[in-house]
Every structure is written in C-alpha cells, then in structure tokens.
N, C-alpha and C. Protein backbone atom coordinates (compact mmCIF):
# COMPACT_ATOMS: atom_id res chain seq x y z
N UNK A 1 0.82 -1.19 0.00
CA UNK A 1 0.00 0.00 0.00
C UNK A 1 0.87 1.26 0.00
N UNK A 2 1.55 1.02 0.86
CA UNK A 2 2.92 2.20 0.87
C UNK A 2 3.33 2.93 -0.32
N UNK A 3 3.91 1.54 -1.44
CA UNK A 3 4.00 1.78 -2.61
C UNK A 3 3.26 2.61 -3.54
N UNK A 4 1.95 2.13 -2.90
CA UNK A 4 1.19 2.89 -4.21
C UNK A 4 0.99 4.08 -4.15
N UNK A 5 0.75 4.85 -2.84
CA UNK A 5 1.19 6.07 -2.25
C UNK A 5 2.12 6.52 -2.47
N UNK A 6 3.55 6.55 -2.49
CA UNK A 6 4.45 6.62 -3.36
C UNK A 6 4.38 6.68 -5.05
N UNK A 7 3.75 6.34 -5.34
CA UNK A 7 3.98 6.55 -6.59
C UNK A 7 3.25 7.76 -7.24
N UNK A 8 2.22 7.46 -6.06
CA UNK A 8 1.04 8.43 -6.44
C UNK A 8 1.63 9.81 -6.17
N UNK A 9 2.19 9.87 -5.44
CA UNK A 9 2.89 11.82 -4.57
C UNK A 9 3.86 11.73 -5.63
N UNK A 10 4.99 11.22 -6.44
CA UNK A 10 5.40 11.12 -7.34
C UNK A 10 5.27 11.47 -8.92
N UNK A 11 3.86 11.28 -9.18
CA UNK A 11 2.97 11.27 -10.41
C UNK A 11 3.61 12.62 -11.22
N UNK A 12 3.42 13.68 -10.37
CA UNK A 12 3.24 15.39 -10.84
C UNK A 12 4.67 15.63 -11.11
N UNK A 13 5.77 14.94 -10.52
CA UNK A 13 6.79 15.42 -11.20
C UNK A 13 7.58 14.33 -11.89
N UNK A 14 7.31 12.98 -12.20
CA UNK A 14 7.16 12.38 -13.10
C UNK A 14 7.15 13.04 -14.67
N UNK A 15 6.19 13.37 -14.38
CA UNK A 15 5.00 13.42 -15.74
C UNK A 15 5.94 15.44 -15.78
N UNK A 16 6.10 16.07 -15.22
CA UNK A 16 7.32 17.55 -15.20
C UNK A 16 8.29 17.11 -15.85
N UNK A 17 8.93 15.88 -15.25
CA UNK A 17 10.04 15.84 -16.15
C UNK A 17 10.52 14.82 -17.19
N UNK A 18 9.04 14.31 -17.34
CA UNK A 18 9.22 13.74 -18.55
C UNK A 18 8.83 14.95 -19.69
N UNK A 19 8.34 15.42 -19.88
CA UNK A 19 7.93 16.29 -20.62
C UNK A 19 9.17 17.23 -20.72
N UNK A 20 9.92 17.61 -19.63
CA UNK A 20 11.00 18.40 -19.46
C UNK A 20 11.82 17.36 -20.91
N UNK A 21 12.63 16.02 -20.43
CA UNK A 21 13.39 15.49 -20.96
C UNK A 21 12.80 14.83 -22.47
N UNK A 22 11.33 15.06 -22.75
CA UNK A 22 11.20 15.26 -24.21
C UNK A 22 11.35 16.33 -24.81
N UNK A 23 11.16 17.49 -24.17
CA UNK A 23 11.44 18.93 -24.76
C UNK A 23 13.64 18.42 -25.03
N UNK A 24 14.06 18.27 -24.17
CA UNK A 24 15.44 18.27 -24.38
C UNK A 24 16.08 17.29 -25.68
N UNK A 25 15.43 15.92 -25.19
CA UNK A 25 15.67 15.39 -26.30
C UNK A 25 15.87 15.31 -28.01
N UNK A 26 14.40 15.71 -27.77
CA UNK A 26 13.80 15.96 -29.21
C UNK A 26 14.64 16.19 -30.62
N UNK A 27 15.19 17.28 -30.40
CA UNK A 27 16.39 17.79 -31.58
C UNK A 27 17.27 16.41 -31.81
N UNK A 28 17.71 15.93 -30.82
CA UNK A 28 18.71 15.04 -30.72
C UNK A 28 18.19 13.55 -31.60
N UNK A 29 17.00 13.23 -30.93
CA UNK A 29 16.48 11.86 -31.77
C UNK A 29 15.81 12.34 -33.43
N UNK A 30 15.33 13.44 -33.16
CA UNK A 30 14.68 13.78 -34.90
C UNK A 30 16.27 13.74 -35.90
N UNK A 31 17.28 13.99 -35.50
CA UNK A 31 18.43 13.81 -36.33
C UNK A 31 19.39 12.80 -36.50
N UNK A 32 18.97 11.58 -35.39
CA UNK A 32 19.42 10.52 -35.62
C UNK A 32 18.97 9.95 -36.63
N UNK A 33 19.91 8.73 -37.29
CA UNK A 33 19.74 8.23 -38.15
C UNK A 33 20.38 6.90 -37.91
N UNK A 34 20.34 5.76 -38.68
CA UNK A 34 20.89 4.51 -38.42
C UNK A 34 21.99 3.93 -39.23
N UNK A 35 22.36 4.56 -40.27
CA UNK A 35 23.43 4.16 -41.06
C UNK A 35 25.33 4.99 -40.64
N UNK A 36 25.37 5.13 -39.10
CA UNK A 36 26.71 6.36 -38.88
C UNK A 36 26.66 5.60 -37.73
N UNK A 37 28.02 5.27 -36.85
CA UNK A 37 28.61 5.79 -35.63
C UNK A 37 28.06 7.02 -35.14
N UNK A 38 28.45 8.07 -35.85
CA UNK A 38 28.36 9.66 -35.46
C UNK A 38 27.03 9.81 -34.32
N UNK A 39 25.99 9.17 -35.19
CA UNK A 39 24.76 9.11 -34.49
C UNK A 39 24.39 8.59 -32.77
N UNK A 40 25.46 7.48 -33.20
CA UNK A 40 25.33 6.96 -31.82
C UNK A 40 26.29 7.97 -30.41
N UNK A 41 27.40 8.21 -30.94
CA UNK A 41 28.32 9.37 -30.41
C UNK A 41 27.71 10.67 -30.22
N UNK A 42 26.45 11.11 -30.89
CA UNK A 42 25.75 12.39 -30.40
C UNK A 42 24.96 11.95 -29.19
N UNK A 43 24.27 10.89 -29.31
CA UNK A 43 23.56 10.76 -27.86
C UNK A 43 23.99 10.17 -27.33
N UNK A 44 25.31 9.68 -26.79
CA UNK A 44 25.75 9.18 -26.38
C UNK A 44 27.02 10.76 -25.27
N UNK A 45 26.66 11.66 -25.97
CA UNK A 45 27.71 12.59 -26.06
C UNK A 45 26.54 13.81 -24.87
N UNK A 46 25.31 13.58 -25.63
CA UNK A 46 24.86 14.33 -24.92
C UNK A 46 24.41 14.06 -23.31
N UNK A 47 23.83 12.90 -23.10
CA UNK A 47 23.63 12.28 -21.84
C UNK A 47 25.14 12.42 -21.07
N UNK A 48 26.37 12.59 -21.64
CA UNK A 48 27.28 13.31 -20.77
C UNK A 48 27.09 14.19 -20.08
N UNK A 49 26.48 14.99 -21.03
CA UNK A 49 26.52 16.17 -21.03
C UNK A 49 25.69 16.74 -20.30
N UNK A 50 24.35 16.35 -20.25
CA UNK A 50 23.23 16.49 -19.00
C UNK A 50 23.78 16.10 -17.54
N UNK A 51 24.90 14.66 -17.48
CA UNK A 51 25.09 14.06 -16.43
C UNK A 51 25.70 15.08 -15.63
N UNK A 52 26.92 15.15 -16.52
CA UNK A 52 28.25 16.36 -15.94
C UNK A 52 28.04 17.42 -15.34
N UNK A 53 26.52 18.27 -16.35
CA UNK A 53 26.22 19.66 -15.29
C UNK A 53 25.61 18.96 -13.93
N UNK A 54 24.75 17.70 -14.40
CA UNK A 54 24.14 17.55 -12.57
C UNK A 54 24.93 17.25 -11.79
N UNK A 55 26.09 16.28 -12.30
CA UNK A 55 27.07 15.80 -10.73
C UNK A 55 27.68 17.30 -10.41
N UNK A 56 28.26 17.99 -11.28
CA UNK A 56 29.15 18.99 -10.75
C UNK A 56 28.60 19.66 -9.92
N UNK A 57 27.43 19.86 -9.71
CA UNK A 57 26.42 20.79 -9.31
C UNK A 57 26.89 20.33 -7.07
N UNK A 58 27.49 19.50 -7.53
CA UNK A 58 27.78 18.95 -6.16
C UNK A 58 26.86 17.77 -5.18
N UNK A 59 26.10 17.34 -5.81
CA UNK A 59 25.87 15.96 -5.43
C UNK A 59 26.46 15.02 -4.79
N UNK A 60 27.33 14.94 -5.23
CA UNK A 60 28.49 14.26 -4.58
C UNK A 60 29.76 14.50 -4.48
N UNK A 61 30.42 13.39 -3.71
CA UNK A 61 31.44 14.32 -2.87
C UNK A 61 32.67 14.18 -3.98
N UNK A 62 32.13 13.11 -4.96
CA UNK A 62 33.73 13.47 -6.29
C UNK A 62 33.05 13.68 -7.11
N UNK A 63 31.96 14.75 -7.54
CA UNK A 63 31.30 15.37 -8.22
C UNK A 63 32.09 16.14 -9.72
N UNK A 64 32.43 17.11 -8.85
CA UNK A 64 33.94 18.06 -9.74
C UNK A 64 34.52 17.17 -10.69
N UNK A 65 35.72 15.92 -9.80
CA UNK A 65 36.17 15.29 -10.41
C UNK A 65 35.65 14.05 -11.63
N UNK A 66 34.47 13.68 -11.48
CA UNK A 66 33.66 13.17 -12.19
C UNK A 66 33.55 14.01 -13.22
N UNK A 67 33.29 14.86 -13.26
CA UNK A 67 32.54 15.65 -14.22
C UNK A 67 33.44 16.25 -15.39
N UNK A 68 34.47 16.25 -14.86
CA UNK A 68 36.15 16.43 -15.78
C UNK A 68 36.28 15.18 -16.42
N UNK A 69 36.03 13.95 -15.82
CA UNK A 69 36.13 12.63 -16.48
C UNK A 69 34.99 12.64 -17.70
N UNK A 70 33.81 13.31 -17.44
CA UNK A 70 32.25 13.07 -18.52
C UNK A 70 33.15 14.36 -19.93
N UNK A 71 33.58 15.32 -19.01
CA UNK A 71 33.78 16.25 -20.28
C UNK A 71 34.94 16.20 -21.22
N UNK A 72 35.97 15.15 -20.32
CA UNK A 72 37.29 14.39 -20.95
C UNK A 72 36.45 13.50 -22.44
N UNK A 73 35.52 12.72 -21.74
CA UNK A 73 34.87 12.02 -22.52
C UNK A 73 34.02 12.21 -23.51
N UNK A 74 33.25 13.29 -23.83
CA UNK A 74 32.73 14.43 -24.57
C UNK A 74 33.75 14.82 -25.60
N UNK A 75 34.85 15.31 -25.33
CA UNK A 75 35.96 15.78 -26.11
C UNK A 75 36.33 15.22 -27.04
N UNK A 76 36.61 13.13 -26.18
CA UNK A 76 36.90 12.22 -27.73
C UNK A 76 36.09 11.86 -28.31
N UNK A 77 34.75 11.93 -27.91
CA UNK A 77 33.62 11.60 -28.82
C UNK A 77 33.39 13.00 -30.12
N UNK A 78 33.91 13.87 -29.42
CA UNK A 78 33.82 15.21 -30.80
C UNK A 78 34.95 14.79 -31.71
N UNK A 79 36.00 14.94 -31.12
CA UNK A 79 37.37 14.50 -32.13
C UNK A 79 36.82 12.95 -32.93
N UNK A 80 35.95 11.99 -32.39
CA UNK A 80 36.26 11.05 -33.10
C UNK A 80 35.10 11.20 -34.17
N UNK A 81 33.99 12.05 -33.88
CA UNK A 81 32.85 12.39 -34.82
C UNK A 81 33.32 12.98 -35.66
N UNK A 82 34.53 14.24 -35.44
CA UNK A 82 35.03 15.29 -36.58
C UNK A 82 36.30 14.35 -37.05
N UNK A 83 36.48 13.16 -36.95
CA UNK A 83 37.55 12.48 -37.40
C UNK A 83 38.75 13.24 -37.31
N UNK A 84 39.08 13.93 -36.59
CA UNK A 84 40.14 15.00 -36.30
C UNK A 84 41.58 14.02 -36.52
N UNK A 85 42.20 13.16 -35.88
CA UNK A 85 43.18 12.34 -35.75
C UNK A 85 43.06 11.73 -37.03
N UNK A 86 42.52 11.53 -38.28
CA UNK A 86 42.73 11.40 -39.63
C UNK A 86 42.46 12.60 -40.22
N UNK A 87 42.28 13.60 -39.84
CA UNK A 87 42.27 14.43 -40.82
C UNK A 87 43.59 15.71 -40.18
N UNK A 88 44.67 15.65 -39.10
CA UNK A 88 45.77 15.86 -38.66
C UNK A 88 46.83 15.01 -39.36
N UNK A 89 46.71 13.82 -39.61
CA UNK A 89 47.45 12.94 -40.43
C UNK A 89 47.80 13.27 -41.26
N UNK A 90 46.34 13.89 -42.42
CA UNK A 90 47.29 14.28 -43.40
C UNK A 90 47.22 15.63 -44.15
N UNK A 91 47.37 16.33 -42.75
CA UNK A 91 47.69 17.90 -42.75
C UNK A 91 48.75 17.87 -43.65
N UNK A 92 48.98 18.71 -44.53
CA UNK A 92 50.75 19.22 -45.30
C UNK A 92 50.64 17.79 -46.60
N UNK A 93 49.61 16.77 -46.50
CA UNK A 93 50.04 15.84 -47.45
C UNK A 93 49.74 16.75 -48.68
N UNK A 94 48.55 17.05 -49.19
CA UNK A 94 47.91 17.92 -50.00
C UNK A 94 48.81 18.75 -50.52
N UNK A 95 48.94 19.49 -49.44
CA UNK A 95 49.68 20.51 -50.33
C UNK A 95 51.03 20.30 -50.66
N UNK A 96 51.69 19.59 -50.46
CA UNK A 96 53.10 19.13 -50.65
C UNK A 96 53.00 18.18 -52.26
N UNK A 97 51.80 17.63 -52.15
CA UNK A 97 51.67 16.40 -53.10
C UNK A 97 50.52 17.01 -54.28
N UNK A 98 49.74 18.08 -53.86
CA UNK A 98 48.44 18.13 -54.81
C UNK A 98 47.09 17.72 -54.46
N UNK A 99 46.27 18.05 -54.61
CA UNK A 99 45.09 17.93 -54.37
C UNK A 99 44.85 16.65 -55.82
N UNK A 100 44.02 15.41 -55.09
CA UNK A 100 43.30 14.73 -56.37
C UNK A 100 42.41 15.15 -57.27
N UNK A 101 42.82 14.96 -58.39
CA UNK A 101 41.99 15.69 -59.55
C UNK A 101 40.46 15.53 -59.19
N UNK A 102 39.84 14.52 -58.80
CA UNK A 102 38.47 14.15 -58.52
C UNK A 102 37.99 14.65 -56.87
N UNK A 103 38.67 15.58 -56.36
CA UNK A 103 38.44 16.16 -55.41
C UNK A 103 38.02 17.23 -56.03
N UNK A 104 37.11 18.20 -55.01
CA UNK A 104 36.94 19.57 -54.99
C UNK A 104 38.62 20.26 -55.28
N UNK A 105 39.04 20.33 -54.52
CA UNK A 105 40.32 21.52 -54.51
C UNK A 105 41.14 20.63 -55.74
N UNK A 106 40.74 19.81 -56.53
CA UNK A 106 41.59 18.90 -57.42
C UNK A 106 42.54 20.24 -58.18
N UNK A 107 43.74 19.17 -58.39
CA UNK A 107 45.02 20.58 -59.14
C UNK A 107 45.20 19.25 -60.55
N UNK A 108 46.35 20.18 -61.03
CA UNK A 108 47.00 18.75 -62.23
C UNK A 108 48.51 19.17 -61.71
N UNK A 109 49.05 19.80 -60.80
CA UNK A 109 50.07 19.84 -60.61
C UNK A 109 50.61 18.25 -60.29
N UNK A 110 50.17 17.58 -60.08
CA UNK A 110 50.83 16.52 -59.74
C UNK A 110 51.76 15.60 -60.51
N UNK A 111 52.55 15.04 -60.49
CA UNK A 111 53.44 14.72 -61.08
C UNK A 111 53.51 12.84 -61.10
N UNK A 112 53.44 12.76 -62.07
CA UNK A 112 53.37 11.16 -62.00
C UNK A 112 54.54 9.97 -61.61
N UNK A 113 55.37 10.76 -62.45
CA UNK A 113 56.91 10.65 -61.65
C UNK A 113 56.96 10.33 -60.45
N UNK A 114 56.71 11.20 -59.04
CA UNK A 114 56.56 10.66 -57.78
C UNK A 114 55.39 9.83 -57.63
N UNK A 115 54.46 9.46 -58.39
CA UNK A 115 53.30 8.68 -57.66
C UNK A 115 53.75 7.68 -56.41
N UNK A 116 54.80 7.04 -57.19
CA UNK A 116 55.47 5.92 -56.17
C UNK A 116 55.70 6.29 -54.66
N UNK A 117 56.17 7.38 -54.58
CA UNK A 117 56.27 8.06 -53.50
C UNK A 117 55.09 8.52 -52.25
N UNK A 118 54.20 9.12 -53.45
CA UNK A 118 53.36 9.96 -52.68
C UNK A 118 52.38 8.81 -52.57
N UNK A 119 52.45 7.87 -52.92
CA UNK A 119 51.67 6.76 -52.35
C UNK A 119 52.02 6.16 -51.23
N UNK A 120 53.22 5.68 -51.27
CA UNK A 120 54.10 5.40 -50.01
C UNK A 120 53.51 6.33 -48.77
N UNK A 121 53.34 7.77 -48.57
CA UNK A 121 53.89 8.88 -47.94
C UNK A 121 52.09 8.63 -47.66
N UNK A 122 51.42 8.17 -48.76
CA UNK A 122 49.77 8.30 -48.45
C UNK A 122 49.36 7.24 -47.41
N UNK A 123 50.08 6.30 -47.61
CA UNK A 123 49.88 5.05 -47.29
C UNK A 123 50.26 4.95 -45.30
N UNK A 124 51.10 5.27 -45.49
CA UNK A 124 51.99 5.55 -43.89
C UNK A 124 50.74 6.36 -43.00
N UNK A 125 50.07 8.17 -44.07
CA UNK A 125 49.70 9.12 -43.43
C UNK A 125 48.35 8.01 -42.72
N UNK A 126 47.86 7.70 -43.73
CA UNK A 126 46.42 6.68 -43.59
C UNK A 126 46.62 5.82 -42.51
N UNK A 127 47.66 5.21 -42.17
CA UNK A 127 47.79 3.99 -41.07
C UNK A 127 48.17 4.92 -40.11
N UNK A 128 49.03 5.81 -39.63
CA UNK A 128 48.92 6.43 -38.42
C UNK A 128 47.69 7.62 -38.16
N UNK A 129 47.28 7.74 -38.95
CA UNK A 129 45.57 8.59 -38.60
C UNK A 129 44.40 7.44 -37.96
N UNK A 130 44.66 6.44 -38.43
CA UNK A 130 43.28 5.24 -38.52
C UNK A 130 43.84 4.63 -37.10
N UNK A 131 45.17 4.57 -36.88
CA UNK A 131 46.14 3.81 -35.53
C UNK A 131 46.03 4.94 -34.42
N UNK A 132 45.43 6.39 -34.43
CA UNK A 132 45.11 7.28 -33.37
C UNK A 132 43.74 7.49 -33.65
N UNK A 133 42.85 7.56 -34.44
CA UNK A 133 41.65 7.38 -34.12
C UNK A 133 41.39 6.01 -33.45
N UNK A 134 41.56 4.96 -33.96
CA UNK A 134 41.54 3.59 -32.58
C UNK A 134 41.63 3.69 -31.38
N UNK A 135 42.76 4.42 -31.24
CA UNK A 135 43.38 4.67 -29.82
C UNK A 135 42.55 5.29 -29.36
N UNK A 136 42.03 6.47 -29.84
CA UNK A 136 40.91 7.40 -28.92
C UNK A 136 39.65 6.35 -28.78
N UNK A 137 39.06 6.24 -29.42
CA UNK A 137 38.12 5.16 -29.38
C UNK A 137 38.63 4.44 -28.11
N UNK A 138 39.73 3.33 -28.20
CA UNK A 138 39.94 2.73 -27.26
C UNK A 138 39.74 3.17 -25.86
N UNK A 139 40.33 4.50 -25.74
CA UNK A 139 40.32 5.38 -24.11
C UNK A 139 38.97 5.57 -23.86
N UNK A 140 38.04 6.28 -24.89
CA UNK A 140 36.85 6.69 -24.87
C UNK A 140 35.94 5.70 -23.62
N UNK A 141 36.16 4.24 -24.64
CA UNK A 141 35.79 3.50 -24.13
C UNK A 141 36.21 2.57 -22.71
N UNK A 142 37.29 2.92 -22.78
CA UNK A 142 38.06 2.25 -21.53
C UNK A 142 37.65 3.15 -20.10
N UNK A 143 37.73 4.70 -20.46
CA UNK A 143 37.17 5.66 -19.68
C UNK A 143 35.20 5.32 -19.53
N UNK A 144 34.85 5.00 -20.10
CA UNK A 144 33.46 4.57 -19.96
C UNK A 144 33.25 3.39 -19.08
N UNK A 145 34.25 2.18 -19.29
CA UNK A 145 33.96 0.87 -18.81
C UNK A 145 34.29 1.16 -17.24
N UNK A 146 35.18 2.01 -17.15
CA UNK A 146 35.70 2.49 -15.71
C UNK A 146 35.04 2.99 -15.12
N UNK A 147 34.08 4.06 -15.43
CA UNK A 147 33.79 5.05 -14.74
C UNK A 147 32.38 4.77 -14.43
N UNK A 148 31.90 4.84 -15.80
CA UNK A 148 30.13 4.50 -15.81
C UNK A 148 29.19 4.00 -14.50
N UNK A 149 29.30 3.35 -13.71
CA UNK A 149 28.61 2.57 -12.74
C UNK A 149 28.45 3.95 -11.73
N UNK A 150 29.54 4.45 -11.63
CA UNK A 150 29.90 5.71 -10.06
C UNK A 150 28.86 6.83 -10.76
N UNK A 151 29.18 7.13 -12.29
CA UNK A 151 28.30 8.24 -12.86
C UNK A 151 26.62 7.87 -12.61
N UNK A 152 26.22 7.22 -12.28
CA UNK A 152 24.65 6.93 -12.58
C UNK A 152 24.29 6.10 -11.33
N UNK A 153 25.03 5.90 -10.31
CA UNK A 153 24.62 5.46 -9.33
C UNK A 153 23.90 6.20 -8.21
C-alpha cells in the first residue's frame, strides 16, 4: 500500500520531467539516423553532457572530479565524430603532393613521376591517422567501462 502512495505523490513530477526530458531530447532523436557511428556518439555525447552539469552541481562528494572525467569524454567523442586524428594525419600531405583531380580543390600539378612516393607517404599518413583514431576510441571506451557505474549510481 505504501507503494502505491508513493507513486502516487510522485505522479506530478514524473509526468514535469518527462515532458521536461522530451522537450530536451527531441532535436537530438529527430536527427538521428541509423546508417553512422556519429549518431550513436551524439547521444551518447549528450547524456554526458546532462550528467556532468548535474554531478558537478555537487551531489556528490567526487562530483567536480567526475565531471572532468564526462567532459574528458565528450571531447573524444567530438574528435572522433570530426575524425580529427585522420584528418591531422594528413595535414601538409595535399599541399606538398596536390590535391586529387576528382576532389573539390583537385590541381593537375601533380606529377606522375613521384606517384610511387606519394603513395608510399599516403599510405603511412592513412595507417597512423586510422592507428590514433583507434586509440581514442579505445580510451573513450576504456574511460566509460571504468567510470560508468559511479556516474549513474
């Protein structure tokens, strides 16, 4: 009986903040889609992001420090959405080598002569961009498997 009394004094702000957390949502699920990572990394990015302002708010007593861990975690989920760590890779390749003709910025400066090269030089840029996006991924997640339980408890 207790229970149901409880639930009942409950009802009014229930039903506040559900409505609250569909107003918030909303933007977020109307732009998901099912064919991307990215998608999953936005809401995944944002429920940080709700979490972080509430712990910091001081809830608890490693609140602060939590909340540096959610926004640590926020950070590689942006870098790994903006593919940043492949697209640092191959900063200076372009312009050193040419833009591909079938690109936007495509040139014909390029020289066929080095292809051998600038394939080599492509080849390397591609495996250490794809070998630090992993890595972030990896932490992302390693920072999640760690932490997660203390955040939502």
């Amino acid at each position: 009986m207790y229970k149901f009394f409880y639930w009942l004094r409950c009802v009014p702000r229930n039903i506040r903040d559900g409505i609250g957390n569909l107003w918030y949502w909303f933007p977020t699920v109307w732009r998901d889609r099912d064919w991307d990572q990215s998608f999953i990394y936005e809401i995944l990015a944002k429920k940080l992001e709700k979490q972080a302002l509430c712990i910091a708010t001081g809830w608890s007593v490693d609140g602060p420090k939590e909340a540096l861990k959610m926004w640590e975690c926020i950070r590689l989920i942006r870098d790994l959405q903006d593919e940043k760590y492949i697209d640092e890779a191959f900063e200076g390749h372009f312009e050193k080598w040419g833009w591909p003709p079938w690109s936007l910025g495509g040139t014909e400066k390029r020289d066929p002569a080095n292809a051998a090269a600038e394939t080599r030089e492509f080849n390397i840029r591609n495996r250490w961009g794809y070998r630090r996006h992993g890595r972030a991924r990896k932490k992302l997640f390693r920072m999640l498997e760690e932490s997660i339980e203390r955040w939502w408890d």
